[in-house]
C-alpha atoms as a PDB file:
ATOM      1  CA  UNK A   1     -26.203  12.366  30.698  1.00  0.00           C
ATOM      2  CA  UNK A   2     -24.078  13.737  27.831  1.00  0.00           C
ATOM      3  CA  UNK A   3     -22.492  10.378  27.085  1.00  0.00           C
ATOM      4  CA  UNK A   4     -26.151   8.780  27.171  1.00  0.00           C
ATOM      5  CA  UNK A   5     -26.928  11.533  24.838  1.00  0.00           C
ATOM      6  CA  UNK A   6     -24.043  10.506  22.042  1.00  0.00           C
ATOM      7  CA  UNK A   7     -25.358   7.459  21.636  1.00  0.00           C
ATOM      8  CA  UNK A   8     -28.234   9.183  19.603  1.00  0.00           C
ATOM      9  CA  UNK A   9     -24.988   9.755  17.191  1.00  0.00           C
ATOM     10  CA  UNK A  10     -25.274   7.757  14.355  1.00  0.00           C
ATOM     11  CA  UNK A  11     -21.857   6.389  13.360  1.00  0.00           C
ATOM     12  CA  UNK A  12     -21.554   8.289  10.475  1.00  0.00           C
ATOM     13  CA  UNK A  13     -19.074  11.083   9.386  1.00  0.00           C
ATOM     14  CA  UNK A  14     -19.184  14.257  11.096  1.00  0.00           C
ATOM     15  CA  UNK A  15     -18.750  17.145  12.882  1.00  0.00           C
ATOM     16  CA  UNK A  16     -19.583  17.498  16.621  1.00  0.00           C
ATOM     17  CA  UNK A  17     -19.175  20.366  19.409  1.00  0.00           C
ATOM     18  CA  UNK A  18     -19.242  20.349  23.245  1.00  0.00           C
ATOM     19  CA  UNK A  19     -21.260  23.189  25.069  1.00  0.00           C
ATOM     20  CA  UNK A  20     -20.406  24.291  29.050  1.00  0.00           C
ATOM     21  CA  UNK A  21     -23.532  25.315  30.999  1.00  0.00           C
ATOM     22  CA  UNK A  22     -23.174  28.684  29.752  1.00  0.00           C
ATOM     23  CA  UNK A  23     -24.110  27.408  26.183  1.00  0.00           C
ATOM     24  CA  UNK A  24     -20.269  28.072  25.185  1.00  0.00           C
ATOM     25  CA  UNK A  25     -18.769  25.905  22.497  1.00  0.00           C
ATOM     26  CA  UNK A  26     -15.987  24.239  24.522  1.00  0.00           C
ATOM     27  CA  UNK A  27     -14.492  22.388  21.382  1.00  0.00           C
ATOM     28  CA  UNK A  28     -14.884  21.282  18.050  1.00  0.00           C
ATOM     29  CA  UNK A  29     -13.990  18.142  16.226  1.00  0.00           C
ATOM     30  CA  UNK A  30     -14.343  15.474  13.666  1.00  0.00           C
ATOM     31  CA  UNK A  31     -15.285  11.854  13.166  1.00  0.00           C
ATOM     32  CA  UNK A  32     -15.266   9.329  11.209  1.00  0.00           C
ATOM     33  CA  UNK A  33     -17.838   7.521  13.428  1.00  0.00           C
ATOM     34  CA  UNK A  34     -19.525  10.419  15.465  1.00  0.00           C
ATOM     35  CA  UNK A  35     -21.017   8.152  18.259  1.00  0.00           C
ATOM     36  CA  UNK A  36     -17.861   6.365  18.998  1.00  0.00           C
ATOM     37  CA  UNK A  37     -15.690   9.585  18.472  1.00  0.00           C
ATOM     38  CA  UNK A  38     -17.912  11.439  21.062  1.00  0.00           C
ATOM     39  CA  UNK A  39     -18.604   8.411  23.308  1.00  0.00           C
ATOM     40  CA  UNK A  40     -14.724   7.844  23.838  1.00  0.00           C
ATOM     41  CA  UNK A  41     -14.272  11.486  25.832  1.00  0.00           C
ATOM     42  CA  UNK A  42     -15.684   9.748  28.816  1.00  0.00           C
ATOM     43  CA  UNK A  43     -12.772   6.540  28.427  1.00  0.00           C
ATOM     44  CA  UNK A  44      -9.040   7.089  29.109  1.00  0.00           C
ATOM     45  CA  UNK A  45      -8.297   9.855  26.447  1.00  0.00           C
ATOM     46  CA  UNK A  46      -4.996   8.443  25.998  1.00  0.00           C
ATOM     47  CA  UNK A  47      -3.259  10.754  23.182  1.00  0.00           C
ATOM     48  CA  UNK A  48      -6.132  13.233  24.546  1.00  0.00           C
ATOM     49  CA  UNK A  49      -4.831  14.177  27.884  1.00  0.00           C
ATOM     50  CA  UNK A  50      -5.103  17.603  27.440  1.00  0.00           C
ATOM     51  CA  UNK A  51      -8.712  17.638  27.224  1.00  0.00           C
ATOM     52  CA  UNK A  52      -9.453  15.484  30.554  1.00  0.00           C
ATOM     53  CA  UNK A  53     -10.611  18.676  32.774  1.00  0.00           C
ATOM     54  CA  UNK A  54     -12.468  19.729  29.454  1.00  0.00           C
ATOM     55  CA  UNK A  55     -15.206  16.623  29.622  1.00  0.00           C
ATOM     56  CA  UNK A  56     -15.890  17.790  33.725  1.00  0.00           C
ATOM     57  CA  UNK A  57     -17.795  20.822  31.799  1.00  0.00           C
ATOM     58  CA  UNK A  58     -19.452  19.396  28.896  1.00  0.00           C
ATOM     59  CA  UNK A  59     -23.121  19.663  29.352  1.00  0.00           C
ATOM     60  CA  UNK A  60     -24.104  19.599  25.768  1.00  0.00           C
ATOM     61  CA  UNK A  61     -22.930  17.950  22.526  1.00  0.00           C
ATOM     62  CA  UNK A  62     -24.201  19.060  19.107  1.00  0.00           C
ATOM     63  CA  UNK A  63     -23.646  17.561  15.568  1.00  0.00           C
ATOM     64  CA  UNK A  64     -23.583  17.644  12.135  1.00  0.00           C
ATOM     65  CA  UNK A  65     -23.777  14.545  10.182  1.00  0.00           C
ATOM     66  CA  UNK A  66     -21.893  15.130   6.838  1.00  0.00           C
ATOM     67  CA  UNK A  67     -21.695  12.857   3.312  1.00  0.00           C
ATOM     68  CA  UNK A  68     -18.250  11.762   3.949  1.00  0.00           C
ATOM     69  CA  UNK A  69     -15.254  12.394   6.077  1.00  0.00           C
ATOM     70  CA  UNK A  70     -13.847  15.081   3.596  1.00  0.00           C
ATOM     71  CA  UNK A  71     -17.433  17.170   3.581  1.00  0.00           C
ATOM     72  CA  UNK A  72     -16.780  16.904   7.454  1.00  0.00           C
ATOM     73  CA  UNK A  73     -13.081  17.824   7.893  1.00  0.00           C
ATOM     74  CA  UNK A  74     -13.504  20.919   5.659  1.00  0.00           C
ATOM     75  CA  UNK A  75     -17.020  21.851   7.860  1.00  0.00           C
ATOM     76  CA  UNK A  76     -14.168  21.331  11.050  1.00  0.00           C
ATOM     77  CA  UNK A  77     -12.031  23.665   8.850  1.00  0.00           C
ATOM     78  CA  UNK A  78     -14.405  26.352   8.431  1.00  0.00           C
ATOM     79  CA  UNK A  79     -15.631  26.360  12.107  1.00  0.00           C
ATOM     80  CA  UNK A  80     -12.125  26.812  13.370  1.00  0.00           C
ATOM     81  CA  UNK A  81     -11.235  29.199  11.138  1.00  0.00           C
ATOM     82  CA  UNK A  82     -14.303  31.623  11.723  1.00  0.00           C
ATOM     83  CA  UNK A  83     -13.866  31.283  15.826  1.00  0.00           C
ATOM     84  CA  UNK A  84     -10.896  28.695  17.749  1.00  0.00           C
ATOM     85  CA  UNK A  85     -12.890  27.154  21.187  1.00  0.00           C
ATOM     86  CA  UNK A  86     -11.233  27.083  24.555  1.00  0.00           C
ATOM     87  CA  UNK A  87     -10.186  24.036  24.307  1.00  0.00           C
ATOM     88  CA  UNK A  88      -9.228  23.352  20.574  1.00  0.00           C
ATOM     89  CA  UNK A  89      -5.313  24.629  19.891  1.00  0.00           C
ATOM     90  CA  UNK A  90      -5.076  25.483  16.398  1.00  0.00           C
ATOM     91  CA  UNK A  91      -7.152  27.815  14.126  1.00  0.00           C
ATOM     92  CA  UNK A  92      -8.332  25.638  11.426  1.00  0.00           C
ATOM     93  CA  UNK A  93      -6.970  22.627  11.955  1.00  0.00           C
ATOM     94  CA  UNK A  94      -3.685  20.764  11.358  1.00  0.00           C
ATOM     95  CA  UNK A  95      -4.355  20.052   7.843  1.00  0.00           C
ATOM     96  CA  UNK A  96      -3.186  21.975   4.761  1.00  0.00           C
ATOM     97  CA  UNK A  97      -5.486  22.702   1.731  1.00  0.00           C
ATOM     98  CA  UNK A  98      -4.175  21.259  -1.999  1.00  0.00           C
ATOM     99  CA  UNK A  99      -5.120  21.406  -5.575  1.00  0.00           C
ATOM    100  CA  UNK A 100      -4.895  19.056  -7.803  1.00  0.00           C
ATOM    101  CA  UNK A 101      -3.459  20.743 -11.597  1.00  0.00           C
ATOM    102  CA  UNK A 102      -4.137  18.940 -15.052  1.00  0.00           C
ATOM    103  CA  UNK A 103      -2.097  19.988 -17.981  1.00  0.00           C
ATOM    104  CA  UNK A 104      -2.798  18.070 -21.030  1.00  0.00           C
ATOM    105  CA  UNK A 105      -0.938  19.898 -23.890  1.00  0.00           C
ATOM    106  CA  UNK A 106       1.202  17.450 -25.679  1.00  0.00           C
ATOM    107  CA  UNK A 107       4.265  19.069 -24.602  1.00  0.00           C
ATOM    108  CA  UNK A 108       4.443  18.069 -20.537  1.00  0.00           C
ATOM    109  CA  UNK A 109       1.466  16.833 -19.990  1.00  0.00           C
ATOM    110  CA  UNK A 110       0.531  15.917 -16.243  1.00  0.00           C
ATOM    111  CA  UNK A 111      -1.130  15.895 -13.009  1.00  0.00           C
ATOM    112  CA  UNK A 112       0.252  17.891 -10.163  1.00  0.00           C
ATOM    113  CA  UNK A 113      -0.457  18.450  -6.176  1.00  0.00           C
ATOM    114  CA  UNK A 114       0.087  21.747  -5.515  1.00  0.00           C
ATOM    115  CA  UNK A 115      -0.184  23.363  -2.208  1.00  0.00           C
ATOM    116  CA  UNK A 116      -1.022  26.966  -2.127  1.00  0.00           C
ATOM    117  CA  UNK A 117      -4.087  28.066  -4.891  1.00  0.00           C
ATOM    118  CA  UNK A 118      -2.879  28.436  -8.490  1.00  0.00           C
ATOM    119  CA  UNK A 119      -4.071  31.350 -10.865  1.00  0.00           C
ATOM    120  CA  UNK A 120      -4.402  28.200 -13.527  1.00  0.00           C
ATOM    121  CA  UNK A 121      -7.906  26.134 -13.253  1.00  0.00           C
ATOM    122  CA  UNK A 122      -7.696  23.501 -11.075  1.00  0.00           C
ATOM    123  CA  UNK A 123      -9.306  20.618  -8.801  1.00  0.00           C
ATOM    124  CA  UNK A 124      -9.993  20.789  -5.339  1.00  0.00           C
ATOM    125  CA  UNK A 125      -9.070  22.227  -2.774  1.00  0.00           C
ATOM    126  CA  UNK A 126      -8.687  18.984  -1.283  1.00  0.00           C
ATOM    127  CA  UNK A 127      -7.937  18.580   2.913  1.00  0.00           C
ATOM    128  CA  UNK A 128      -5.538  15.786   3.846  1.00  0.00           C
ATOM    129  CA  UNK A 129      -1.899  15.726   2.815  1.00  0.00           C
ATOM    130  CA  UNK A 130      -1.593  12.044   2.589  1.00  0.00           C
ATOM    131  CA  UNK A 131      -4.137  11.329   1.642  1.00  0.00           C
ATOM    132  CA  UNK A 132      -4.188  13.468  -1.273  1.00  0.00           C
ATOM    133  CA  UNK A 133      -0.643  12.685  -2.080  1.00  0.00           C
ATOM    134  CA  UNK A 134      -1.830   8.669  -2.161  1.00  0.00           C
ATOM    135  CA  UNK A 135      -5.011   9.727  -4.474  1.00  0.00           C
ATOM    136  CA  UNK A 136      -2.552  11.200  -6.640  1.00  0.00           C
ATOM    137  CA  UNK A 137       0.144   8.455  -6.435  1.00  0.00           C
ATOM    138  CA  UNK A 138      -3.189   6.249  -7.376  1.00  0.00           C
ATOM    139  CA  UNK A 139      -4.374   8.223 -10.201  1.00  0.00           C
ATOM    140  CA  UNK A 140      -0.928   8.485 -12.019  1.00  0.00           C
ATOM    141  CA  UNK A 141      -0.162   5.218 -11.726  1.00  0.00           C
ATOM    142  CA  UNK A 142      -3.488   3.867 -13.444  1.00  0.00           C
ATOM    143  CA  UNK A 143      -3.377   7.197 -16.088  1.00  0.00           C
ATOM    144  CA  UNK A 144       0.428   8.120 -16.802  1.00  0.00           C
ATOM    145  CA  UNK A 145       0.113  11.041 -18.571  1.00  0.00           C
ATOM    146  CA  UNK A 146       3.123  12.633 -17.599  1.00  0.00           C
ATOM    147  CA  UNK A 147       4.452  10.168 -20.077  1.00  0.00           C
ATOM    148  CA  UNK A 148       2.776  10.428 -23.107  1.00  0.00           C
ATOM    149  CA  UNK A 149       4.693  14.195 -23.586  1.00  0.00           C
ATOM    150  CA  UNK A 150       6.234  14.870 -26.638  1.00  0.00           C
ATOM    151  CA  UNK A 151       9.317  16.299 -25.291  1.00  0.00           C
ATOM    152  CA  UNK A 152      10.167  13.543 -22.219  1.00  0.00           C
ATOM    153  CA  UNK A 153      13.775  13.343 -20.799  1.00  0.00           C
ATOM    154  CA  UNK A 154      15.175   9.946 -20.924  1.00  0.00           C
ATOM    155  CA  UNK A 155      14.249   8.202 -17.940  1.00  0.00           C
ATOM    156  CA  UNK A 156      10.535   9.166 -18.849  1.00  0.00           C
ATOM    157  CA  UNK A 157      11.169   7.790 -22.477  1.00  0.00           C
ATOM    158  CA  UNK A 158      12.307   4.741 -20.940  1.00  0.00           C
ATOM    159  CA  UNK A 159       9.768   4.353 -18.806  1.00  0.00           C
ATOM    160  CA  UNK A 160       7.200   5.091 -21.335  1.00  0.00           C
ATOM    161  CA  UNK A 161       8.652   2.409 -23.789  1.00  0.00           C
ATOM    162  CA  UNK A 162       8.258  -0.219 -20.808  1.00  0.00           C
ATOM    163  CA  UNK A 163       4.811   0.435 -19.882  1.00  0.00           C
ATOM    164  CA  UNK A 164       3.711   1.022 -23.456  1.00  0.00           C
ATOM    165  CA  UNK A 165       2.745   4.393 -23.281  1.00  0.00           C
ATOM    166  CA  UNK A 166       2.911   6.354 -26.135  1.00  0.00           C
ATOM    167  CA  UNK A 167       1.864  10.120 -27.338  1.00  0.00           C
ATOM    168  CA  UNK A 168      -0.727   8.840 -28.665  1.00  0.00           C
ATOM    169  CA  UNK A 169      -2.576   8.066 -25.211  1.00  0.00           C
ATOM    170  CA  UNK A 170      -2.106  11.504 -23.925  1.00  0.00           C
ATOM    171  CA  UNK A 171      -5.883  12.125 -24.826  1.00  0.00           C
ATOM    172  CA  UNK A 172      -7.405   9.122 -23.466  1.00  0.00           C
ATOM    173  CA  UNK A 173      -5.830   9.543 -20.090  1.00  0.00           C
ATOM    174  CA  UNK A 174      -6.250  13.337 -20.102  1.00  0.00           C
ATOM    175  CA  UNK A 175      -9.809  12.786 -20.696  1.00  0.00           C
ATOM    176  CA  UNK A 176     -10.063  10.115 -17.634  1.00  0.00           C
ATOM    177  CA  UNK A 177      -8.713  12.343 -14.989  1.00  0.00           C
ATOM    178  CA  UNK A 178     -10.517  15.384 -15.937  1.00  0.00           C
ATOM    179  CA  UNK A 179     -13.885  13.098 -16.000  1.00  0.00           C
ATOM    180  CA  UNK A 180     -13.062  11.765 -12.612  1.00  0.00           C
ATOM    181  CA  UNK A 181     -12.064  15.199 -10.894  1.00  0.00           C
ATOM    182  CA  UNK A 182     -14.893  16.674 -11.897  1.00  0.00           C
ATOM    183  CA  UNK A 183     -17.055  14.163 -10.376  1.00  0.00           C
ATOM    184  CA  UNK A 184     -17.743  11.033 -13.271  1.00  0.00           C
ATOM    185  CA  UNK A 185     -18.571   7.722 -12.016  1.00  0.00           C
ATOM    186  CA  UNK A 186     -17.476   5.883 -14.849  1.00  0.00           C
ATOM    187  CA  UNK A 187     -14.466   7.669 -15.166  1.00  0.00           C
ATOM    188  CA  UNK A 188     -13.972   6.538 -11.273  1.00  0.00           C
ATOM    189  CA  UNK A 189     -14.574   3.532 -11.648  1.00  0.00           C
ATOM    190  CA  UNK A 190     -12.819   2.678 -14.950  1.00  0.00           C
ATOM    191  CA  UNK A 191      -8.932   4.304 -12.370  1.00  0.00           C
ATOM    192  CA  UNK A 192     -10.627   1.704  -9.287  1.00  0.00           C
ATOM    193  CA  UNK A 193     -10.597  -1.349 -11.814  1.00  0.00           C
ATOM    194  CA  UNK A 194      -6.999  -0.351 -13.072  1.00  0.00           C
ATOM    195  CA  UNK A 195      -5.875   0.119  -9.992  1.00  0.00           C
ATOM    196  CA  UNK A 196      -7.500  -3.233  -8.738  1.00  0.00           C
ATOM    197  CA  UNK A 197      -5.528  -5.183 -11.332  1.00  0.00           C
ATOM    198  CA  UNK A 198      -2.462  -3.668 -10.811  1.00  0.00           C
ATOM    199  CA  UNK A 199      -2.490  -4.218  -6.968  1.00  0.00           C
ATOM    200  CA  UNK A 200      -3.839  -8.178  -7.919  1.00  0.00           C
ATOM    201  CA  UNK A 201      -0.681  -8.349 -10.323  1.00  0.00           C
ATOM    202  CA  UNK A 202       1.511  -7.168  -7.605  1.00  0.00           C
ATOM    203  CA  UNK A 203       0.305  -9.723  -5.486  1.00  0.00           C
ATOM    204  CA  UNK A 204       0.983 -12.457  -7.878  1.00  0.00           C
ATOM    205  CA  UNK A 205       4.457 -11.771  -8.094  1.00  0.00           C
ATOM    206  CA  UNK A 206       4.707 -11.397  -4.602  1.00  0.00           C
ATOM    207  CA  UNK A 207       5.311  -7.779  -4.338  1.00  0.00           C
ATOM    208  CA  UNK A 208       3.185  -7.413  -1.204  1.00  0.00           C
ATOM    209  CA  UNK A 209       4.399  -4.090  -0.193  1.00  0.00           C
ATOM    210  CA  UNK A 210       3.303  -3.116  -3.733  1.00  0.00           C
ATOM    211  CA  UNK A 211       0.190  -4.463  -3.078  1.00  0.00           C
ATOM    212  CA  UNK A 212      -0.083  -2.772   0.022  1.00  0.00           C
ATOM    213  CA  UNK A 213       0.363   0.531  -1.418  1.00  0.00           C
ATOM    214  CA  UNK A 214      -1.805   0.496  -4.269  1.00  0.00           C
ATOM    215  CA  UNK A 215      -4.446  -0.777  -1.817  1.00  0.00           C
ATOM    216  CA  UNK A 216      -4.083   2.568   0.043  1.00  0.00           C
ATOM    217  CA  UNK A 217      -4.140   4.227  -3.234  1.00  0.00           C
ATOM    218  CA  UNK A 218      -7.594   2.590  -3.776  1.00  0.00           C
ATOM    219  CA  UNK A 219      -8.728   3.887  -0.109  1.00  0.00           C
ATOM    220  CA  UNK A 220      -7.564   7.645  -0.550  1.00  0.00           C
ATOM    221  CA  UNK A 221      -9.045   7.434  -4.402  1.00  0.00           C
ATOM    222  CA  UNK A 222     -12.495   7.060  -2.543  1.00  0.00           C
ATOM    223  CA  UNK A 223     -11.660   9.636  -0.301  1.00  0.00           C
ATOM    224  CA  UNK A 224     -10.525  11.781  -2.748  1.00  0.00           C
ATOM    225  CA  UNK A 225     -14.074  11.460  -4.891  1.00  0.00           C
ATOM    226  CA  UNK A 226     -16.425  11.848  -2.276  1.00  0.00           C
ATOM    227  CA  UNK A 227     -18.577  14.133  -1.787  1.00  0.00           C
ATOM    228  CA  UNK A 228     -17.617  17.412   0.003  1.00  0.00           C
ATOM    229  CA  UNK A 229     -20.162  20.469  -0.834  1.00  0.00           C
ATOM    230  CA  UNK A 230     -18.877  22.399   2.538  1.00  0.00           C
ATOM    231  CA  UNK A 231     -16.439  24.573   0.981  1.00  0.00           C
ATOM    232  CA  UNK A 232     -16.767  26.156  -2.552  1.00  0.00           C
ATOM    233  CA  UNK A 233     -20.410  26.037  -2.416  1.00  0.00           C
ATOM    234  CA  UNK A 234     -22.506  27.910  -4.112  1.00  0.00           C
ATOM    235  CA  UNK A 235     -24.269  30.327  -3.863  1.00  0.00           C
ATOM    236  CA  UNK A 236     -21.527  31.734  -1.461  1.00  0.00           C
ATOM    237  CA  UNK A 237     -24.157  33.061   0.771  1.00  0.00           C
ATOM    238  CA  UNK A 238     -25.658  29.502   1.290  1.00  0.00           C
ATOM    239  CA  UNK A 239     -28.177  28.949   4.074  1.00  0.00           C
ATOM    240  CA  UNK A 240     -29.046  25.801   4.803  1.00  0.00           C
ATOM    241  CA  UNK A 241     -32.035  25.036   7.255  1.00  0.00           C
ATOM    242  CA  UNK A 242     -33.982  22.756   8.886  1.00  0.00           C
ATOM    243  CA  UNK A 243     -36.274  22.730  11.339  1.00  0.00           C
ATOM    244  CA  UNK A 244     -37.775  19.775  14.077  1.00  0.00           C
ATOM    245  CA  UNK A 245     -39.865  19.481  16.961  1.00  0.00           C
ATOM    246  CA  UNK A 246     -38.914  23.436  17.850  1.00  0.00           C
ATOM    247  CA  UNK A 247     -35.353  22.859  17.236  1.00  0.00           C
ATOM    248  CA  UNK A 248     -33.862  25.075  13.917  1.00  0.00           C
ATOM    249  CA  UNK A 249     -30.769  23.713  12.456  1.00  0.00           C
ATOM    250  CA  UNK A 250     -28.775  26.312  10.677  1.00  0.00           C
ATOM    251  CA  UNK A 251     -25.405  26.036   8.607  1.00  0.00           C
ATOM    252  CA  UNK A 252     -24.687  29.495   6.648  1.00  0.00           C
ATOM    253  CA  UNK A 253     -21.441  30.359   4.150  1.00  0.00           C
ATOM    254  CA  UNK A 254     -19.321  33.220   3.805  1.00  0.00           C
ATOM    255  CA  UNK A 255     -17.617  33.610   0.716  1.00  0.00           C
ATOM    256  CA  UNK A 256     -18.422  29.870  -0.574  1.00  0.00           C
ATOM    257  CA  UNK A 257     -17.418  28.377   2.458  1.00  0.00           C
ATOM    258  CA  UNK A 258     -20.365  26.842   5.318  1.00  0.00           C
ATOM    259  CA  UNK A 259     -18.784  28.423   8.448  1.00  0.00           C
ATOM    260  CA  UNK A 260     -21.339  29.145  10.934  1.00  0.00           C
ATOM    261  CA  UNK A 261     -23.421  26.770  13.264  1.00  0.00           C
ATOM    262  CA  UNK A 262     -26.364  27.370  15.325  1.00  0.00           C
ATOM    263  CA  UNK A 263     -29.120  25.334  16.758  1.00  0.00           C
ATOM    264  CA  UNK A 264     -31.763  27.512  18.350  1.00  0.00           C
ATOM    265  CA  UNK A 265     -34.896  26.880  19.774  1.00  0.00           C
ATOM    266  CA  UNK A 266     -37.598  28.776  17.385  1.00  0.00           C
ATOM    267  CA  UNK A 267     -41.772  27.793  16.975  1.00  0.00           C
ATOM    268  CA  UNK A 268     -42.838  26.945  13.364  1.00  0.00           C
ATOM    269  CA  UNK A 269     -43.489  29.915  12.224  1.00  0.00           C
ATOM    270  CA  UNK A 270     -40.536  31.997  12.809  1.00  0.00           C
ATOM    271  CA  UNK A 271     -38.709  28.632  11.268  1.00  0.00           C
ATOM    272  CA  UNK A 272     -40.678  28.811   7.746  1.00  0.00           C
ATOM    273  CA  UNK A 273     -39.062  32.085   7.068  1.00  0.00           C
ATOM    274  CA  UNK A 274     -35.823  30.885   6.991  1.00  0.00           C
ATOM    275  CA  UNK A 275     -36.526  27.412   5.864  1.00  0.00           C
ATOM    276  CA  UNK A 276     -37.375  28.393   2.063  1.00  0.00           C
ATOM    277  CA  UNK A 277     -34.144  29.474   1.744  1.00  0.00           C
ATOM    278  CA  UNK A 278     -32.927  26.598   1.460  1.00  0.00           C
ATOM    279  CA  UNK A 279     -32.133  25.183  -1.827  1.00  0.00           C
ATOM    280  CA  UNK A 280     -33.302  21.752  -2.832  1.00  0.00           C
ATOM    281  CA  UNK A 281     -30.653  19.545  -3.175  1.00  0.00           C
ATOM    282  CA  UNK A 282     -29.841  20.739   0.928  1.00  0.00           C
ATOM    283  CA  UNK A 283     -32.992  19.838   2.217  1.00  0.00           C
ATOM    284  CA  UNK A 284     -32.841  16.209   3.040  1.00  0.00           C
ATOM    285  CA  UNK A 285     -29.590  17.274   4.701  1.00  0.00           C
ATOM    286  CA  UNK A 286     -30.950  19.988   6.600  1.00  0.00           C
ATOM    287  CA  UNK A 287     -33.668  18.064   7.694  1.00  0.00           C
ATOM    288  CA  UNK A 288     -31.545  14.601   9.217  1.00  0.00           C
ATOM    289  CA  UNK A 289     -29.727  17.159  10.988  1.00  0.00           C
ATOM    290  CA  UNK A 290     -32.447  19.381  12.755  1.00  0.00           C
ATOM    291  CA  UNK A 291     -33.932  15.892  13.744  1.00  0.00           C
ATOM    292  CA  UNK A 292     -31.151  15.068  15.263  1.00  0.00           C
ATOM    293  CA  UNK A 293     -30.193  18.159  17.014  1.00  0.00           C
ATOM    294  CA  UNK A 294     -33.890  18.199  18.371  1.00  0.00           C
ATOM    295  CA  UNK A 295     -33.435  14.392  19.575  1.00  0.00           C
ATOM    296  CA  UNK A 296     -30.165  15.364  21.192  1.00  0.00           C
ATOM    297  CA  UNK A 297     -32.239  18.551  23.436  1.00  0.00           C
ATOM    298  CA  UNK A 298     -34.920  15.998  24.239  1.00  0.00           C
ATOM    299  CA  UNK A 299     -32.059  13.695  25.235  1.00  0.00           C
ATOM    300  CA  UNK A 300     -30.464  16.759  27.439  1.00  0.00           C
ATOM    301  CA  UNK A 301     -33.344  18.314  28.989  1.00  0.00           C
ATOM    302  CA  UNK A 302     -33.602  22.469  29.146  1.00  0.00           C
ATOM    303  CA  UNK A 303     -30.659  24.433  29.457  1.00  0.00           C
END
């Protein structure tokens, strides 16, 4: 019954949960497609052995369908931080959070992954260390600010002189990264089409490997731009709710971060108390996802 249930899953980004009969969260994960993800616990679990005498207790699954697999691996994040399920093994995750650091002075200029929070202002946090580390690899190769510095060593001066980078550029790329981290479309996709010609150029010459490196450049760019409202939110308090066919949906933040999940079975009215709190732009999500969480109880029957 569960497995016919998961095929209600669109296969979208997400986050999804097993229950026991109990109504205990047996374990947590992501997706990138949350119907196959979910469907594949009833197949062979290969490099999921572990969790074979898990899927003899699942009785439930839940979801949250997220705006990309970023927004849905920092919602994973969050979950596991705040309380670690039977059957998951680590609190929070695998992953370790980065920040991306601009310094444009004319000095040093540069972009830099760090990993542990700065006391400078920065971008991010970002969740993925390669893919991160590919976005950045991306981003510095189509905006090479590090060499437009005023004080570079000689290898940088050389390399400067054969890309044609000057001092002189240090504002134009400067202003490109900081318009693309802090969301700019054009500024997006003015790095995708430099990046796009340089992988086409490397191809030309034959330098598939190149290629094939500034193509995964291109993917973790895309990655590294999409949308992810999950942590850092604001206000920090954030409720979000929505509310279907009896079913309430509720995702709620503690100190900027969405980190609790509940789907509860409430009438109307005792929904519209907690459904104005939620602020406009998190409506249509809120909404998707209480009609699916209700579809998914239909699906299951009473518990």
């Amino acid at each position: 019954m569960v497995r016919t249930a998961c095929g209600l899953l669109p296969p979208e980004p997400g986050v999804y949960r097993f229950t026991d009969a109990a109504g205990r969260v047996l374990y947590v994960g992501r997706a990138t497609d949350l119907r196959s993800r979910t469907r594949s616990y009833w197949g062979d679990l290969r490099e999921r052995r572990h969790l074979r005498r898990m899927v003899g207790q699942i009785v439930g699954v839940e979801a949250v369908v997220c705006a990309s697999l970023h927004e849905a691996s920092w919602l994973e994040r969050n979950l596991l931080e705040r309380s670690l399920p039977r059957w998951n093994r680590t609190r929070g995750g695998q992953e370790v959070p980065c920040w991306l650091v601009l310094d444009d002075g004319p000095r040093r200029p540069g972009l830099v992954l760090v990993w542990s929070e700065p006391d400078a202002p920065a971008f991010g946090p970002y969740l993925g260390a390669t893919a991160a580390k590919l976005a950045w690899s991306g981003l510095v190769r189509a905006c090479p600010l590090h060499l437009t510095g005023t004080h570079l060593d000689a290898t940088d001066r050389s390399l400067a002189e054969a890309r044609g980078v000057a001092p002189r550029d240090r504002e134009a790329f400067g202003g490109v990264l900081r318009s693309l981290l802090s969301g700019d479309s054009d500024a997006a996709a003015r790095v995708r089409s430099a990046l796009t010609e340089a992988r086409e150029a490397a191809a030309e010459r034959l330098a598939f490997e190149t290629a094939s490196r500034i193509q995964a450049e291109l993917a973790a760019l895309d990655w590294l731009i999409a949308p992810q409202r999950v942590t850092g939110c604001t206000p920090a308090d954030l409720a979000v709710h929505g509310w279907s066919d009896g079913v309430l949906f509720s995702l709620t933040a503690s100190d900027g971060r969405l980190d609790r999940w509940s789907v509860t079975a409430v009438d109307a009215d005792a929904a519209a108390s907690k459904l104005h709190r939620t602020p406009p732009q998190w409506r249509d999500f809120a909404a998707r996802n209480a009609e699916l969480a209700a579809a998914l109880r239909r699906a299951l029957g009473p518990r």
